[in-house]
N, C-alpha and C. Protein backbone atom coordinates (compact mmCIF):
# COMPACT_ATOMS: atom_id res chain seq x y z
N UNK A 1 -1.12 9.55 4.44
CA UNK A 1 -2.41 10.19 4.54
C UNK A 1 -2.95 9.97 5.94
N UNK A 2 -3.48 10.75 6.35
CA UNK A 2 -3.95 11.22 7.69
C UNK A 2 -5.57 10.22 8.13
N UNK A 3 -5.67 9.67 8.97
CA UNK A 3 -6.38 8.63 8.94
C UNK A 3 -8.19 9.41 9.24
N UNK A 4 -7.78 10.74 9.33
CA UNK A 4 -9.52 11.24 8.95
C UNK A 4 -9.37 11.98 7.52
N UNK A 5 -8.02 12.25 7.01
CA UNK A 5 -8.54 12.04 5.70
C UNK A 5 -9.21 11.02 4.72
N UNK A 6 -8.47 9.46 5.14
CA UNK A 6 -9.12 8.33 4.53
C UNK A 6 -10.30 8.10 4.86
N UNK A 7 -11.01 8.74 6.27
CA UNK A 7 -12.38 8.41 7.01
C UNK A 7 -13.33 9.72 5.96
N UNK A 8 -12.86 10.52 5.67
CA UNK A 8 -13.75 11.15 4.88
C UNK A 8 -14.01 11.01 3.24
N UNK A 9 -12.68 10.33 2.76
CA UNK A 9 -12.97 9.67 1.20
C UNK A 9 -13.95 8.72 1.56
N UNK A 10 -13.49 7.89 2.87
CA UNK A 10 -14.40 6.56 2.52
C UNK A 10 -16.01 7.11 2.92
N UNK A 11 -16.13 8.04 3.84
CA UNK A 11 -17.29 8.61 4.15
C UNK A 11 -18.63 8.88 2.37
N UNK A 12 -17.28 9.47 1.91
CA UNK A 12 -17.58 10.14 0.57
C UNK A 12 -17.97 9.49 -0.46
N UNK A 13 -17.58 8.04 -0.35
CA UNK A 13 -17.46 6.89 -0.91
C UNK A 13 -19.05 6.18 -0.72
N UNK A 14 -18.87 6.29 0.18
CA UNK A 14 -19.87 5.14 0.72
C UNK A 14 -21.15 6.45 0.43
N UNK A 15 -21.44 7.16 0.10
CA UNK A 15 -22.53 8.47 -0.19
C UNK A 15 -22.89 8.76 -1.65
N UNK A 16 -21.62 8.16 -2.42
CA UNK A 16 -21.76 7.91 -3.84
C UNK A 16 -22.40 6.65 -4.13
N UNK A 17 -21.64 5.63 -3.57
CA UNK A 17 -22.35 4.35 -3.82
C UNK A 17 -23.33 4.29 -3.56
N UNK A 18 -24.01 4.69 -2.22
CA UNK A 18 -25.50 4.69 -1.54
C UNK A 18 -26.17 5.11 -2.86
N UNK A 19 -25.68 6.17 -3.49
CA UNK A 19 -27.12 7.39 -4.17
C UNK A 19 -26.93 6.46 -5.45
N UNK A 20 -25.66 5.93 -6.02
CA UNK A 20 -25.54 5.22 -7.56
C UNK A 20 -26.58 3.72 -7.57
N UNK A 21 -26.13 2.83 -6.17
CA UNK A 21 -26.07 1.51 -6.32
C UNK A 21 -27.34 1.27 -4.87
N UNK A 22 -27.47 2.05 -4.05
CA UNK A 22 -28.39 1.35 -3.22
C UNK A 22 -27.75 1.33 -2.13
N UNK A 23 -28.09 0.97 -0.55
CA UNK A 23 -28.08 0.86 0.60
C UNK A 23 -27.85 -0.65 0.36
N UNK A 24 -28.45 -1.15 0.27
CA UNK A 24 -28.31 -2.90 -0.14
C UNK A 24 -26.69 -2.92 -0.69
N UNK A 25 -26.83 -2.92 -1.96
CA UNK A 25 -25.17 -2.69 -2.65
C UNK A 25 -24.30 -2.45 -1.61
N UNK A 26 -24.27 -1.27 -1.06
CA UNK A 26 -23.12 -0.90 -0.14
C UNK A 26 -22.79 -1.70 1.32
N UNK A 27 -23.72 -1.86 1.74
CA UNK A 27 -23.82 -2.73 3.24
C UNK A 27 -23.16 -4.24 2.53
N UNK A 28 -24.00 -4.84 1.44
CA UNK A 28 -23.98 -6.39 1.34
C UNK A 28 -22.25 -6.07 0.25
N UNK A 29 -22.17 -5.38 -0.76
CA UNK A 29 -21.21 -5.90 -1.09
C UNK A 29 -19.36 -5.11 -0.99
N UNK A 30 -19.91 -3.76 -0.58
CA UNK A 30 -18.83 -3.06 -0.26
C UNK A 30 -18.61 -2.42 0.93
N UNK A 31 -18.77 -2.18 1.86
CA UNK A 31 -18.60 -1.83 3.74
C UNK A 31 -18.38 -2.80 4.19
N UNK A 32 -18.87 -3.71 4.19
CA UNK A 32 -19.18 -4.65 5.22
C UNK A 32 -17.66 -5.53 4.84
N UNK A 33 -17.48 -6.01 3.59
CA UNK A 33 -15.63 -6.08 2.88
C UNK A 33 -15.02 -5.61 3.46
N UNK A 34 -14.98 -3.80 3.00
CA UNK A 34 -14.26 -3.22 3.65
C UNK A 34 -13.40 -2.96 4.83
N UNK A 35 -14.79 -3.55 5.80
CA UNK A 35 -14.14 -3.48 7.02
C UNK A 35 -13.26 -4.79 7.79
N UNK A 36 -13.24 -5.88 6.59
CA UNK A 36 -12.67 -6.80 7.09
C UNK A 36 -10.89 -7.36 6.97
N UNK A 37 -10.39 -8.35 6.34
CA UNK A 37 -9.16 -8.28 7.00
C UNK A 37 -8.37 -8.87 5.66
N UNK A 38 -9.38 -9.62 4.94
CA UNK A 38 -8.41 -9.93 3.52
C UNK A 38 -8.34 -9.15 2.75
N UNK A 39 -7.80 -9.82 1.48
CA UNK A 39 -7.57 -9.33 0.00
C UNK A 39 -8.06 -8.48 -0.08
N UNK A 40 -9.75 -8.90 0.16
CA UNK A 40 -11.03 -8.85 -0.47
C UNK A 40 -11.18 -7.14 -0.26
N UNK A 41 -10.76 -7.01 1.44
CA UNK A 41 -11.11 -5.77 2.19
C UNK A 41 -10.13 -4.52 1.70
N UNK A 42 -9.40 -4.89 1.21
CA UNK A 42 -8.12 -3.70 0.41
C UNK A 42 -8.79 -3.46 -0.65
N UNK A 43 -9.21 -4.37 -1.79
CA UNK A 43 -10.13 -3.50 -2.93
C UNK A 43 -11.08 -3.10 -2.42
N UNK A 44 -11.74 -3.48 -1.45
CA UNK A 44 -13.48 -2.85 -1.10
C UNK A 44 -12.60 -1.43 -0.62
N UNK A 45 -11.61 -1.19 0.25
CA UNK A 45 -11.26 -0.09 0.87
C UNK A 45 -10.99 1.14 -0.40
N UNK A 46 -10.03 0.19 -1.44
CA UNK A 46 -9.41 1.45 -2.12
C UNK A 46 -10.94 1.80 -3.34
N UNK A 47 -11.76 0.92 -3.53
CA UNK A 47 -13.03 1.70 -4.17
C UNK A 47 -13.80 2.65 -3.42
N UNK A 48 -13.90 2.55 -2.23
CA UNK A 48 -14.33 3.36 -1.36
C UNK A 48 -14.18 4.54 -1.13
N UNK A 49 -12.64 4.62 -0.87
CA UNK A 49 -11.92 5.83 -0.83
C UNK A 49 -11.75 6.29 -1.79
N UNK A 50 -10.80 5.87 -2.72
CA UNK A 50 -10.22 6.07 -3.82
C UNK A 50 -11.11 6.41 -5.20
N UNK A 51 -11.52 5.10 -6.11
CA UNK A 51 -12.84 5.32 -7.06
C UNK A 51 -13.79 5.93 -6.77
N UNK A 52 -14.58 5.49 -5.61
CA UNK A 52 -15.97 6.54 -5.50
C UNK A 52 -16.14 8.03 -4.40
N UNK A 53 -14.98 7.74 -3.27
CA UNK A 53 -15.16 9.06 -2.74
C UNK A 53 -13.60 10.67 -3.10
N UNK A 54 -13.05 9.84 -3.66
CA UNK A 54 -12.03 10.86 -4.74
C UNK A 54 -12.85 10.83 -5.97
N UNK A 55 -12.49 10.00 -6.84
CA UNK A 55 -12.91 10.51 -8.09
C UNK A 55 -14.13 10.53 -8.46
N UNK A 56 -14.83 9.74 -8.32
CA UNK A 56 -16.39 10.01 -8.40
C UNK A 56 -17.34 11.34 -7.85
N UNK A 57 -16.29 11.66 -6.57
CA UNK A 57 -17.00 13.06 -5.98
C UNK A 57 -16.19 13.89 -6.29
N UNK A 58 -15.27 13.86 -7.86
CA UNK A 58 -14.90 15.35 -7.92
C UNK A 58 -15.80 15.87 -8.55
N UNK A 59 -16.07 17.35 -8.60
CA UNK A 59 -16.72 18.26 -9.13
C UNK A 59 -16.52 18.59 -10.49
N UNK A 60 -16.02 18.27 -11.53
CA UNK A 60 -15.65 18.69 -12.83
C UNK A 60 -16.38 18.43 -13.74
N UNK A 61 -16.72 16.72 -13.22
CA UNK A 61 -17.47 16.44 -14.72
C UNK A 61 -19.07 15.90 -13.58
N UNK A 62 -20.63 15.50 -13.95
CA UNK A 62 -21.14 15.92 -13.12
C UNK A 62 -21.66 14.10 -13.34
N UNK A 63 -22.17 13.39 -12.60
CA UNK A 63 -21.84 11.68 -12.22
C UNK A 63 -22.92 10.86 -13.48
N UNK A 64 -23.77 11.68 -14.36
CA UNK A 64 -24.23 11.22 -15.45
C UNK A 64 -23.16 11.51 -16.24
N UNK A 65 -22.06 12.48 -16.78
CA UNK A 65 -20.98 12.28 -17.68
C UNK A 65 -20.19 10.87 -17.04
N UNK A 66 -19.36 10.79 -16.27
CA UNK A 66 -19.09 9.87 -15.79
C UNK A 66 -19.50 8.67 -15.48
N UNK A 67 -20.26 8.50 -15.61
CA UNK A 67 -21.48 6.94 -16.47
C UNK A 67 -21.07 6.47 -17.31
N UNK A 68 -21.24 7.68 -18.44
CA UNK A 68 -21.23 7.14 -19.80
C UNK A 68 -19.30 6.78 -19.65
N UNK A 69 -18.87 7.59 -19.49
CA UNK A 69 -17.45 7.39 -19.31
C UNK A 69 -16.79 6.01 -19.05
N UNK A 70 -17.33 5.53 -18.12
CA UNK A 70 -17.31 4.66 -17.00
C UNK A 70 -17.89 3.31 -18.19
N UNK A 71 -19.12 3.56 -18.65
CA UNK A 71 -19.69 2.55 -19.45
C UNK A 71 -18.91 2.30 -20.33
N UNK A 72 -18.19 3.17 -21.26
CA UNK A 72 -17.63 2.82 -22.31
C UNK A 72 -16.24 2.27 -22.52
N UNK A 73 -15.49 2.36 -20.96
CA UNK A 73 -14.18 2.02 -20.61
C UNK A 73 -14.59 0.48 -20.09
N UNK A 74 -15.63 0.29 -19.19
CA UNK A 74 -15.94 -1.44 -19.30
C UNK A 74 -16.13 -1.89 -20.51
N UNK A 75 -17.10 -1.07 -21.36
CA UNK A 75 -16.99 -1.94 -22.55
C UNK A 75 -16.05 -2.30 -23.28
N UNK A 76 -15.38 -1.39 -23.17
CA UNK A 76 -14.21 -1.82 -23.61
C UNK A 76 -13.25 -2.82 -23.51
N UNK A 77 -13.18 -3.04 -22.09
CA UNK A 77 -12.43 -4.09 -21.31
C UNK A 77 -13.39 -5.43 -21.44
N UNK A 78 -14.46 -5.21 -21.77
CA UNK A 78 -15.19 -6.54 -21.21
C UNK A 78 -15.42 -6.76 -20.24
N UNK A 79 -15.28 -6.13 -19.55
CA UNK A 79 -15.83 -6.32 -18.07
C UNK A 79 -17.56 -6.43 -17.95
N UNK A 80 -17.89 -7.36 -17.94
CA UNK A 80 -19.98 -8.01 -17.85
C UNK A 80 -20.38 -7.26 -16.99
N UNK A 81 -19.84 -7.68 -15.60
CA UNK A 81 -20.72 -7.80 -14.27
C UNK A 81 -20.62 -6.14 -13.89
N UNK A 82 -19.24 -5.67 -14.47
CA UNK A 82 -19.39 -4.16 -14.13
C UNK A 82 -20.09 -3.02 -14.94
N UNK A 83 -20.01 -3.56 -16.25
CA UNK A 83 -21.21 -3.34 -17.10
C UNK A 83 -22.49 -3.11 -16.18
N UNK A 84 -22.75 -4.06 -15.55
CA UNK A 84 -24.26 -4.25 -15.24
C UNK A 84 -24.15 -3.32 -14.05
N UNK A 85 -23.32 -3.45 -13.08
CA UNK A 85 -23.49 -2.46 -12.32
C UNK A 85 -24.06 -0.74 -12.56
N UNK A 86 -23.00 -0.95 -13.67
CA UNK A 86 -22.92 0.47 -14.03
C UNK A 86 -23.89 0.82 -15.09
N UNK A 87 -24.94 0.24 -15.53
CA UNK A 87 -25.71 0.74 -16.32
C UNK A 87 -26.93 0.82 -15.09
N UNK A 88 -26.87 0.24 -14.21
CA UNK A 88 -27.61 0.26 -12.84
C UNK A 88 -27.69 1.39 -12.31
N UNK A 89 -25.60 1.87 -12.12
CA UNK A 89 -25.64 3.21 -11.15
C UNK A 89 -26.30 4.12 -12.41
N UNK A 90 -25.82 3.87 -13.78
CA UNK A 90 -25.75 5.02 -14.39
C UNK A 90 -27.59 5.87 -14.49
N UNK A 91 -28.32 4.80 -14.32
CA UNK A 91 -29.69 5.07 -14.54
C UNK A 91 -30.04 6.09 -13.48
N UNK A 92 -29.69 5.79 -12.05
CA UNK A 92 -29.59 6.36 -11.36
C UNK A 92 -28.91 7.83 -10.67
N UNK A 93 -27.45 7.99 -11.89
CA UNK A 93 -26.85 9.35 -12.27
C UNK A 93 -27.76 9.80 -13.36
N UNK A 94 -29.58 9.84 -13.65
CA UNK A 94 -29.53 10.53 -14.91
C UNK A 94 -29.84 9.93 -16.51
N UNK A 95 -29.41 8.99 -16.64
CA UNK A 95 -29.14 8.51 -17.96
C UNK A 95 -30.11 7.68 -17.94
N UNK A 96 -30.51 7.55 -19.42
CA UNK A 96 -32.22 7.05 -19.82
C UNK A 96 -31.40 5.57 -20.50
N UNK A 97 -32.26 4.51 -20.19
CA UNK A 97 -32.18 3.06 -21.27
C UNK A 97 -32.01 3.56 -22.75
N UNK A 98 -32.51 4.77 -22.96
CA UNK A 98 -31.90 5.08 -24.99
C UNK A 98 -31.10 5.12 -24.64
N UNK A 99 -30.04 6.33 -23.53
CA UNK A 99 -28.78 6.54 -23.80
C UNK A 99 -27.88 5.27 -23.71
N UNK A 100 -28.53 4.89 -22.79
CA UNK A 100 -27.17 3.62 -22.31
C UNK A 100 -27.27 2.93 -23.63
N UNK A 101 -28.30 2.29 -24.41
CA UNK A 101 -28.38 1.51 -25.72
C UNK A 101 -27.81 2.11 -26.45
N UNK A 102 -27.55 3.43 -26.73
CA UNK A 102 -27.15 4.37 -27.60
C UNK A 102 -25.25 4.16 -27.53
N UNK A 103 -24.89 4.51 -26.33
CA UNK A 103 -23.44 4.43 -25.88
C UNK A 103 -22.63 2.73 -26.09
N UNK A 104 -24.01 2.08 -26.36
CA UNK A 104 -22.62 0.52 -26.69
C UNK A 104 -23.05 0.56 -28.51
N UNK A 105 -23.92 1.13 -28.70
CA UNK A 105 -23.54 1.11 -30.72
C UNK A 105 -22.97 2.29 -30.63
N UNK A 106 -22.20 3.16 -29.66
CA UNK A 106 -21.24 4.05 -30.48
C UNK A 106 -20.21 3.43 -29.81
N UNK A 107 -19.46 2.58 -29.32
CA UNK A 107 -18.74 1.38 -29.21
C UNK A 107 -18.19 0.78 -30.38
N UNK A 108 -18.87 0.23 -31.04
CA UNK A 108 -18.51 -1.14 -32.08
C UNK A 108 -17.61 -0.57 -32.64
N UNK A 109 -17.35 1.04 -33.72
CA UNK A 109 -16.45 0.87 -34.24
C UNK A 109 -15.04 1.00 -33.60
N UNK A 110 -15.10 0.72 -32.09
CA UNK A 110 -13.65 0.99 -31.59
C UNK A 110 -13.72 -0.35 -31.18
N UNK A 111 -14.22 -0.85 -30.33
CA UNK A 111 -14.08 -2.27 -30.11
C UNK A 111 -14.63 -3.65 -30.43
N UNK A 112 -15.40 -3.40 -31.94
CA UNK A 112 -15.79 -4.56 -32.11
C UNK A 112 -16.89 -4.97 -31.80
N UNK A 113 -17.12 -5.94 -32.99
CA UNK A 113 -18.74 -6.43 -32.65
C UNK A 113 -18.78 -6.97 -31.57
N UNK A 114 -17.70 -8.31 -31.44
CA UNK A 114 -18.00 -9.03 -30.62
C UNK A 114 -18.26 -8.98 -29.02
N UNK A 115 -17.53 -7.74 -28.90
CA UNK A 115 -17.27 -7.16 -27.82
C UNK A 115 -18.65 -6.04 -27.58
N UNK A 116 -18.93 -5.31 -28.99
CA UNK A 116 -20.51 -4.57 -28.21
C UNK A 116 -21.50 -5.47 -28.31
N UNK A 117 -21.50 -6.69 -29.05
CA UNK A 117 -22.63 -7.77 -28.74
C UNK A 117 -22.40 -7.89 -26.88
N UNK A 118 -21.69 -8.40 -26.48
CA UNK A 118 -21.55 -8.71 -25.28
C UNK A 118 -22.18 -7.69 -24.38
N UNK A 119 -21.02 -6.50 -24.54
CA UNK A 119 -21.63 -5.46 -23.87
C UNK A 119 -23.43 -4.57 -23.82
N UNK A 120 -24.07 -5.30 -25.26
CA UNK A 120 -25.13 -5.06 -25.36
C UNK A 120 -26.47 -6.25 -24.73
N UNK A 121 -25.70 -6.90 -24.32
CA UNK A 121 -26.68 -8.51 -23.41
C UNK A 121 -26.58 -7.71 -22.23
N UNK A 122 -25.36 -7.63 -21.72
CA UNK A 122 -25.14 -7.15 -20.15
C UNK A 122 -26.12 -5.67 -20.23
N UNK A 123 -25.88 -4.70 -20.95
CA UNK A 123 -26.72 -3.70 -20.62
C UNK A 123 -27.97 -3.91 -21.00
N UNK A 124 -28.70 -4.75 -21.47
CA UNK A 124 -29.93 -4.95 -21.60
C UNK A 124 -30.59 -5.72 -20.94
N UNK A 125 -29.90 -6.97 -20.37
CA UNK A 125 -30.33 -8.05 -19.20
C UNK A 125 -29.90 -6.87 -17.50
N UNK A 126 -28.88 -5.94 -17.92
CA UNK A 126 -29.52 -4.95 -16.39
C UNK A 126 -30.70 -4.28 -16.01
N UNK A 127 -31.32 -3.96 -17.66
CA UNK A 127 -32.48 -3.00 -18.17
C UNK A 127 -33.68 -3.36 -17.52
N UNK A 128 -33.40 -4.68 -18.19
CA UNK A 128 -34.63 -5.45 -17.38
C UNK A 128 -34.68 -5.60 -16.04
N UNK A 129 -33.58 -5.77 -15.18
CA UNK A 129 -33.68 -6.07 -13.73
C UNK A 129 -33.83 -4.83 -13.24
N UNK A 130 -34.07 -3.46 -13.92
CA UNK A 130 -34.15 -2.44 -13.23
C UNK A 130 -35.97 -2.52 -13.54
């Protein structure tokens, strides 16, 4: 790949995150990574490019479907902290505190109480910090 193609995913990237997660978010926890030299800076790069300025900016489905999407595949996994992110960005694609409450009780019967209990702390302790 052509190195102003990767300059325009990550461009693209960093324009999703801005509008989902904040100017803060992007500077403090993903660019500023990015541009550096470890581990750390290869995942900040390939979310950049890759997750938020490919797939997040395709046109098909519109970035409140992809919320919920997004929400229900962490919940799934258990993933907390991305939970919280993402009930963060998702508020910000669109989606109201019913929906997001709504999307982890249509959860349980695929993954379990224990698992939408969890997922229902994290999206409700984000609720509040919003």
């Amino acid at each position: 790949m052509s190195s102003s193609a990767s300059g325009n995913r990550r461009a693209a990237g960093e324009q999703v995150v801005r509008e989902m997660f904040g100017e803060t978010f992007l500077t403090e926890n993903m660019a500023a990574v990015a541009d550096g030299d470890g581990s750390g800076a290869v995942v900040a790069r390939l979310a950049l490019e890759q997750c938020f300025g490919e797939i997040w900016a395709r046109p098909s489905l519109d970035r409140r479907s992809r919320s919920l999407v997004t929400l229900g595949v962490l919940m799934a996994q258990g993933h907390q902290w991305e939970i919280r992110n993402h009930v963060l960005g998702g508020l910000s694609n669109g989606l109201t505190p019913e929906e997001i409450l709504e999307a982890v009780i249509q959860t349980i019967p695929y993954i379990g109480l224990p698992a939408a209990g969890q997922a229902m702390a994290s999206a409700t302790q984000a609720l509040k910090e919003a």
